[in-house]
N, C-alpha and C. Protein backbone atom coordinates (compact mmCIF):
# COMPACT_ATOMS: atom_id res chain seq x y z
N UNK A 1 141.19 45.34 121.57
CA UNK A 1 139.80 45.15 121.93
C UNK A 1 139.39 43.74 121.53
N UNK A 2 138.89 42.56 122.41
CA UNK A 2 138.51 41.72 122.10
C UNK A 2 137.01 41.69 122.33
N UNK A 3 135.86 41.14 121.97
CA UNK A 3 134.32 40.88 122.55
C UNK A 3 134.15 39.49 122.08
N UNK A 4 133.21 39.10 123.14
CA UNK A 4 133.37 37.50 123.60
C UNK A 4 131.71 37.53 123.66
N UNK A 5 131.06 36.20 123.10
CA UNK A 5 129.82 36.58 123.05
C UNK A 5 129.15 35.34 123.91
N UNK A 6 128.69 35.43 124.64
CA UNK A 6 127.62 34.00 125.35
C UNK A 6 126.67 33.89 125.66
N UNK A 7 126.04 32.73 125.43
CA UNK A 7 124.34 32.87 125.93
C UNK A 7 124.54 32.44 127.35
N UNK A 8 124.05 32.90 128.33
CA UNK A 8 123.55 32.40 129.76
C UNK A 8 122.31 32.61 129.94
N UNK A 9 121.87 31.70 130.05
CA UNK A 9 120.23 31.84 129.62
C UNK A 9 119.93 32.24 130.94
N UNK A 10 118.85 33.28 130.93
CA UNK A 10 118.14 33.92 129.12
C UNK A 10 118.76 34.86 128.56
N UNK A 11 119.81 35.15 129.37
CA UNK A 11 120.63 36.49 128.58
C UNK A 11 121.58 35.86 127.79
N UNK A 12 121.81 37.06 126.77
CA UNK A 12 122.66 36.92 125.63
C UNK A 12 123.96 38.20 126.25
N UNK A 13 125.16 37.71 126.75
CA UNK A 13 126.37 38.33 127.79
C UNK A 13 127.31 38.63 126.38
N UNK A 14 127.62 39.75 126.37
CA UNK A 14 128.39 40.72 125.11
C UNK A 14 129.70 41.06 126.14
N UNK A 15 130.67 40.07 126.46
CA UNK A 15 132.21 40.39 127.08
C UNK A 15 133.33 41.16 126.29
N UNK A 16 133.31 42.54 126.60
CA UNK A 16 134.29 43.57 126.00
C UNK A 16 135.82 43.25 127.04
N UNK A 17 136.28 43.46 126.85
CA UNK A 17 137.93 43.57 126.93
C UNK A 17 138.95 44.79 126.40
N UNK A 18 139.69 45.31 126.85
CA UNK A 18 141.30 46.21 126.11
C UNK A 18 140.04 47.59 125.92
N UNK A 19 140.77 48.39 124.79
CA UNK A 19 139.88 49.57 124.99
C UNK A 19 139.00 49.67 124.27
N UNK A 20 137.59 50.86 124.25
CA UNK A 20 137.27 50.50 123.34
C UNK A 20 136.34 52.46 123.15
N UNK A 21 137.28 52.17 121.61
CA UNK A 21 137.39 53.99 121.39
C UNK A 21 136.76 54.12 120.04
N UNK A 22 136.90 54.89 119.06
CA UNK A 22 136.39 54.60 118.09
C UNK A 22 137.31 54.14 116.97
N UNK A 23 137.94 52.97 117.28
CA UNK A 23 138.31 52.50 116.06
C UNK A 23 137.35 51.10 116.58
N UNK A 24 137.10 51.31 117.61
CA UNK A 24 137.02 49.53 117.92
C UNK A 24 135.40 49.52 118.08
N UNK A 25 134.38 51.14 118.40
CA UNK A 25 133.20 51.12 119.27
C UNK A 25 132.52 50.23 117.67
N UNK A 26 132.84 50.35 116.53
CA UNK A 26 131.91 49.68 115.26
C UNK A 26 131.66 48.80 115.69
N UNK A 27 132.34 47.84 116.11
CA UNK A 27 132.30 46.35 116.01
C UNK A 27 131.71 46.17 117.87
N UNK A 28 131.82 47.24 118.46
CA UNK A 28 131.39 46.66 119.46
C UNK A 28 129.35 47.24 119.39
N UNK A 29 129.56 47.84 118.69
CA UNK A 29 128.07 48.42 118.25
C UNK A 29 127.44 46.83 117.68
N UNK A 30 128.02 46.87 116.68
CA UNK A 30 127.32 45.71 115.87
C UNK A 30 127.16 44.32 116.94
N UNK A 31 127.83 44.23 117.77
CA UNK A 31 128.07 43.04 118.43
C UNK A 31 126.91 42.91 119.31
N UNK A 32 126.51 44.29 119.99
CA UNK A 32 125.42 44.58 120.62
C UNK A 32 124.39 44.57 120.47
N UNK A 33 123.98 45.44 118.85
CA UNK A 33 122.58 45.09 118.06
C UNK A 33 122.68 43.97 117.57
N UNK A 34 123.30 43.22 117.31
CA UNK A 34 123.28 41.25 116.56
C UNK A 34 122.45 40.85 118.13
N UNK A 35 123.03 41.10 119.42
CA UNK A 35 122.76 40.48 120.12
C UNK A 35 121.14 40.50 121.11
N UNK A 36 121.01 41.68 120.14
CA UNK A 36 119.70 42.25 120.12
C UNK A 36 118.46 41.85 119.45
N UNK A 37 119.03 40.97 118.15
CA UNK A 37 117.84 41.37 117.07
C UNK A 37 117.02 40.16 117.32
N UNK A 38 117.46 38.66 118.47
CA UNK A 38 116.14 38.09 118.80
C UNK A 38 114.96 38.53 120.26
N UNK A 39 115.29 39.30 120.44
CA UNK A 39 114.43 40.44 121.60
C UNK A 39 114.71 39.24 122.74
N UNK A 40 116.47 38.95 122.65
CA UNK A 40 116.66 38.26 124.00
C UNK A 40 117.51 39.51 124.65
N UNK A 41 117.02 39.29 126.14
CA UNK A 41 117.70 40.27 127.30
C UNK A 41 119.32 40.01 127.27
N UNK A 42 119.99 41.13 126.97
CA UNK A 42 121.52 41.33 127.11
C UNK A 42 122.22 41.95 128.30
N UNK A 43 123.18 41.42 128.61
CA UNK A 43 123.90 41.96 129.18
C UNK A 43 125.71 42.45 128.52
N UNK A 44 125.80 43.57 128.90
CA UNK A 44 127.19 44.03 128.36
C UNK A 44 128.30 43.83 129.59
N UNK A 45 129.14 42.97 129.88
CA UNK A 45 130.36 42.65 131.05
C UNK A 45 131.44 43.58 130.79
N UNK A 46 132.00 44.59 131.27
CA UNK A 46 133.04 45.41 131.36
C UNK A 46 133.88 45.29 132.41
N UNK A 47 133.92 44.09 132.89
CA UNK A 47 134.85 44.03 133.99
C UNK A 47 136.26 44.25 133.40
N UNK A 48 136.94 43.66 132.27
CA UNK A 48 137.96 43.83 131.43
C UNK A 48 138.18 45.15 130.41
N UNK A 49 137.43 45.83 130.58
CA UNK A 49 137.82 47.29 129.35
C UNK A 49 138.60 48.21 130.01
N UNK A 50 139.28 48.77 129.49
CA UNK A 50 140.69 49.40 130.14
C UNK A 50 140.39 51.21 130.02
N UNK A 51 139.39 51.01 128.79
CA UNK A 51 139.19 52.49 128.58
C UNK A 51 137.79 52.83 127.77
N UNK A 52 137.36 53.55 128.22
CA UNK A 52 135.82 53.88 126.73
C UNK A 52 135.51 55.58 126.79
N UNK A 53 135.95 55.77 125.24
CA UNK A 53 135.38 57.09 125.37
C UNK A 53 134.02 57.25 124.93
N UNK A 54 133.62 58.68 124.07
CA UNK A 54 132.41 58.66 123.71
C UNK A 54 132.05 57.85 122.94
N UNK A 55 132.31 57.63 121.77
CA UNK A 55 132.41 56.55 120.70
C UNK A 55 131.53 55.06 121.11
N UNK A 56 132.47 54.85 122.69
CA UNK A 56 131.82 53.40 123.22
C UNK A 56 130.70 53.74 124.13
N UNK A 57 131.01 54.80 124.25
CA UNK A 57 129.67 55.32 125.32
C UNK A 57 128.45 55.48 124.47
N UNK A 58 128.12 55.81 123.07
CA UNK A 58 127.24 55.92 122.42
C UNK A 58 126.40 54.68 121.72
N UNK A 59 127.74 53.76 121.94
CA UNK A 59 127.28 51.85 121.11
C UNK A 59 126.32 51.45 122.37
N UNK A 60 126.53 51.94 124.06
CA UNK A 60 126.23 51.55 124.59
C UNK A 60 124.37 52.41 124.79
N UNK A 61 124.79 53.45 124.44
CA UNK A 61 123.37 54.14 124.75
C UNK A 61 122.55 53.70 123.52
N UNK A 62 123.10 53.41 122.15
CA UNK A 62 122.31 52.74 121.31
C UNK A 62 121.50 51.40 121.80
N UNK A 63 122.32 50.73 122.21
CA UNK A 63 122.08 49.45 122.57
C UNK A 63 120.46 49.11 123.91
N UNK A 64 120.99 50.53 124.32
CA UNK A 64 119.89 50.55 125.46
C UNK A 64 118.60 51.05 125.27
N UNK A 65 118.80 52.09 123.84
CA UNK A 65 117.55 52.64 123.34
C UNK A 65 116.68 51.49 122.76
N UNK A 66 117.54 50.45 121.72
CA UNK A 66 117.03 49.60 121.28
C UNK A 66 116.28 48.55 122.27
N UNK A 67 116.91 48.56 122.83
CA UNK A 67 116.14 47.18 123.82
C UNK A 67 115.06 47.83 124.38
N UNK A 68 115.19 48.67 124.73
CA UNK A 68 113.67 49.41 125.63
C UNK A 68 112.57 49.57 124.12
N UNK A 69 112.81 50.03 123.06
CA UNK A 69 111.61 50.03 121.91
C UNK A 69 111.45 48.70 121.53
N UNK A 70 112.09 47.60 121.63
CA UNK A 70 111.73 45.85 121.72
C UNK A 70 111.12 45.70 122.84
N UNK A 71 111.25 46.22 123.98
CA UNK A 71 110.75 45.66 125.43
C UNK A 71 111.70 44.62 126.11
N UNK A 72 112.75 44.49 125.33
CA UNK A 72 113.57 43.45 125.87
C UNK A 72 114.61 44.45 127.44
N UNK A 73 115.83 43.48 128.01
CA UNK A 73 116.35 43.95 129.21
C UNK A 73 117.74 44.60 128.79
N UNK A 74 117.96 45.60 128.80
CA UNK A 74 119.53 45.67 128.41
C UNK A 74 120.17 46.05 130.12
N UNK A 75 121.32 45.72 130.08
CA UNK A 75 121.91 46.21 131.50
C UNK A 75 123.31 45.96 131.25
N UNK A 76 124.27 46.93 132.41
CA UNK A 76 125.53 46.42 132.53
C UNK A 76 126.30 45.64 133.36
N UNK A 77 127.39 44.73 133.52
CA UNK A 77 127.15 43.93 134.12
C UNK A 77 129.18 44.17 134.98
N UNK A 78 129.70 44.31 135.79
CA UNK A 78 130.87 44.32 136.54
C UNK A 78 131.76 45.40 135.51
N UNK A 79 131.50 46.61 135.61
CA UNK A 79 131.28 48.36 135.39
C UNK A 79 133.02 48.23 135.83
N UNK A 80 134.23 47.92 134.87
CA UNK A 80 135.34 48.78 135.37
C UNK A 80 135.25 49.78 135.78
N UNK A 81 136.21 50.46 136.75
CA UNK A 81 136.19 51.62 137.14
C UNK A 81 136.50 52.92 136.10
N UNK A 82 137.60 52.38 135.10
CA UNK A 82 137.50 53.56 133.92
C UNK A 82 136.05 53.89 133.34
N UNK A 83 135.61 52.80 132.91
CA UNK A 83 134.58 52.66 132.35
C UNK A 83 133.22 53.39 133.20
N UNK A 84 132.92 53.40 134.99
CA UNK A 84 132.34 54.16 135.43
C UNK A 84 132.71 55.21 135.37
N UNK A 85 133.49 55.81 135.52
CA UNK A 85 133.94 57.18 135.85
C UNK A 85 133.42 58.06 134.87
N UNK A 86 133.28 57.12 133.16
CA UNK A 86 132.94 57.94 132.36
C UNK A 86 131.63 58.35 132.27
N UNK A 87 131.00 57.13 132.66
CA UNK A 87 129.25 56.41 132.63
C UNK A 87 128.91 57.75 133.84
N UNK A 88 129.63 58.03 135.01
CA UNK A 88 129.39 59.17 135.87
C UNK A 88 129.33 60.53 135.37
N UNK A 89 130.45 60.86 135.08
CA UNK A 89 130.79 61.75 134.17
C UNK A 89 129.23 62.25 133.44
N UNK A 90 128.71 61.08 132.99
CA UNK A 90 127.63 61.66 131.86
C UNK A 90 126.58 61.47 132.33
N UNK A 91 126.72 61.18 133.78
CA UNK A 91 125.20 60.85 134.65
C UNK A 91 124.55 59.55 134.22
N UNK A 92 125.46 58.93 133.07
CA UNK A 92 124.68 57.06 132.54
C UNK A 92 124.61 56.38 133.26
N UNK A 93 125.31 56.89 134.55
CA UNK A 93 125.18 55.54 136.03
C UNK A 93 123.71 55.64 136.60
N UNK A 94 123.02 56.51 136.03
CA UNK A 94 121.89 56.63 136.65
C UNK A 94 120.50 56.60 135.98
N UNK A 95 120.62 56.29 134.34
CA UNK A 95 120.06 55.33 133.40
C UNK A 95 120.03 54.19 133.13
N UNK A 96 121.39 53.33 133.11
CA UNK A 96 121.86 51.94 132.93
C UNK A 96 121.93 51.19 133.66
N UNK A 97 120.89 49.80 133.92
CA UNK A 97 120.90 49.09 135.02
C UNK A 97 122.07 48.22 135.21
N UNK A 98 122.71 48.81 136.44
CA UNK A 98 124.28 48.54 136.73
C UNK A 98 124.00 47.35 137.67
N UNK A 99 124.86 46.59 137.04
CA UNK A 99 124.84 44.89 138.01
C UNK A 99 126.79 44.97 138.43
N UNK A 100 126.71 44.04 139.47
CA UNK A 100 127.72 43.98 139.88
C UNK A 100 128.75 42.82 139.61
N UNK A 101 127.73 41.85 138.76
CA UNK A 101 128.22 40.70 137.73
C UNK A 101 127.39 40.40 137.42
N UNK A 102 127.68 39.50 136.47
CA UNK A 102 126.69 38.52 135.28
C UNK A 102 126.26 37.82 136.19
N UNK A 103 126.85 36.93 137.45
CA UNK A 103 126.17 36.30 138.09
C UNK A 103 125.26 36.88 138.87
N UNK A 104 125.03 37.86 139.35
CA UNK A 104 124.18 38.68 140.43
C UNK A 104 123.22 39.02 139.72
N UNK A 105 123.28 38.98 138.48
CA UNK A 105 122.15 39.85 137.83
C UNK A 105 121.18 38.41 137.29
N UNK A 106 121.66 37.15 136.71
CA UNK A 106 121.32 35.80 136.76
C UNK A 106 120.68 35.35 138.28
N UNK A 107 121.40 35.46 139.33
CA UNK A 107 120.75 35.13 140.74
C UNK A 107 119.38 35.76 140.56
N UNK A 108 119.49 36.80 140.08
CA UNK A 108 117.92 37.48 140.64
C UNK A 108 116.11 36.87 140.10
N UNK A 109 117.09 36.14 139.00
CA UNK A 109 115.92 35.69 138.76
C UNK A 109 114.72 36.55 138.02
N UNK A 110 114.25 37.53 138.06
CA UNK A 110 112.69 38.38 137.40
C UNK A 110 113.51 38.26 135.68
């Protein structure tokens, strides 16, 4: 599991990679709320994660609770297909504002 962190303004882009289960969801938790705590809009990139069980599925629903009680934007951004299937699975495809990349979600501009 690697996570790669960048500002693209105005978002703060949290790049996960390899799997991410619970040995790895800690650090991808923490990586998420750090990227949280100046109430800048995040995006999480999963184009590279190979696998996420509950563990990562829960860093991610944390992450989203938090930003909505800041008012800030949380969203996801190029949704591997492992990674949807699970997000389906739990009906999160239909909570989590799913972008189709970091750039598409930057184009839009609001």
């Amino acid at each position: 599991m690697e996570i790669d962190i960048k500002e693209r303004s105005p978002f703060k882009v949290v790049h996960l990679s390899g799997d991410v289960d619970m040995h790895s969801s800690p650090a991808v938790r923490q990586a998420i709320l750090d990227g949280l705590k100046g109430k800048q809009p995040l995006l999480v990139e999963l184009s590279a994660v190979t696998y996420m069980d509950s563990s990562g599925v829960a860093s991610l629903v944390e992450g989203f609770q938090t930003a909505r009680q800041q008012g800030s934007e949380f969203g996801l951004a190029a949704v591997a297909r492992p990674v949807l299937s699970v997000l389906k699975l739990a009906r999160l495809d239909k909570v989590f504002p799913i972008h189709a990349s970091v750039d598409e979600r930057l184009a839009r501009g609001d």
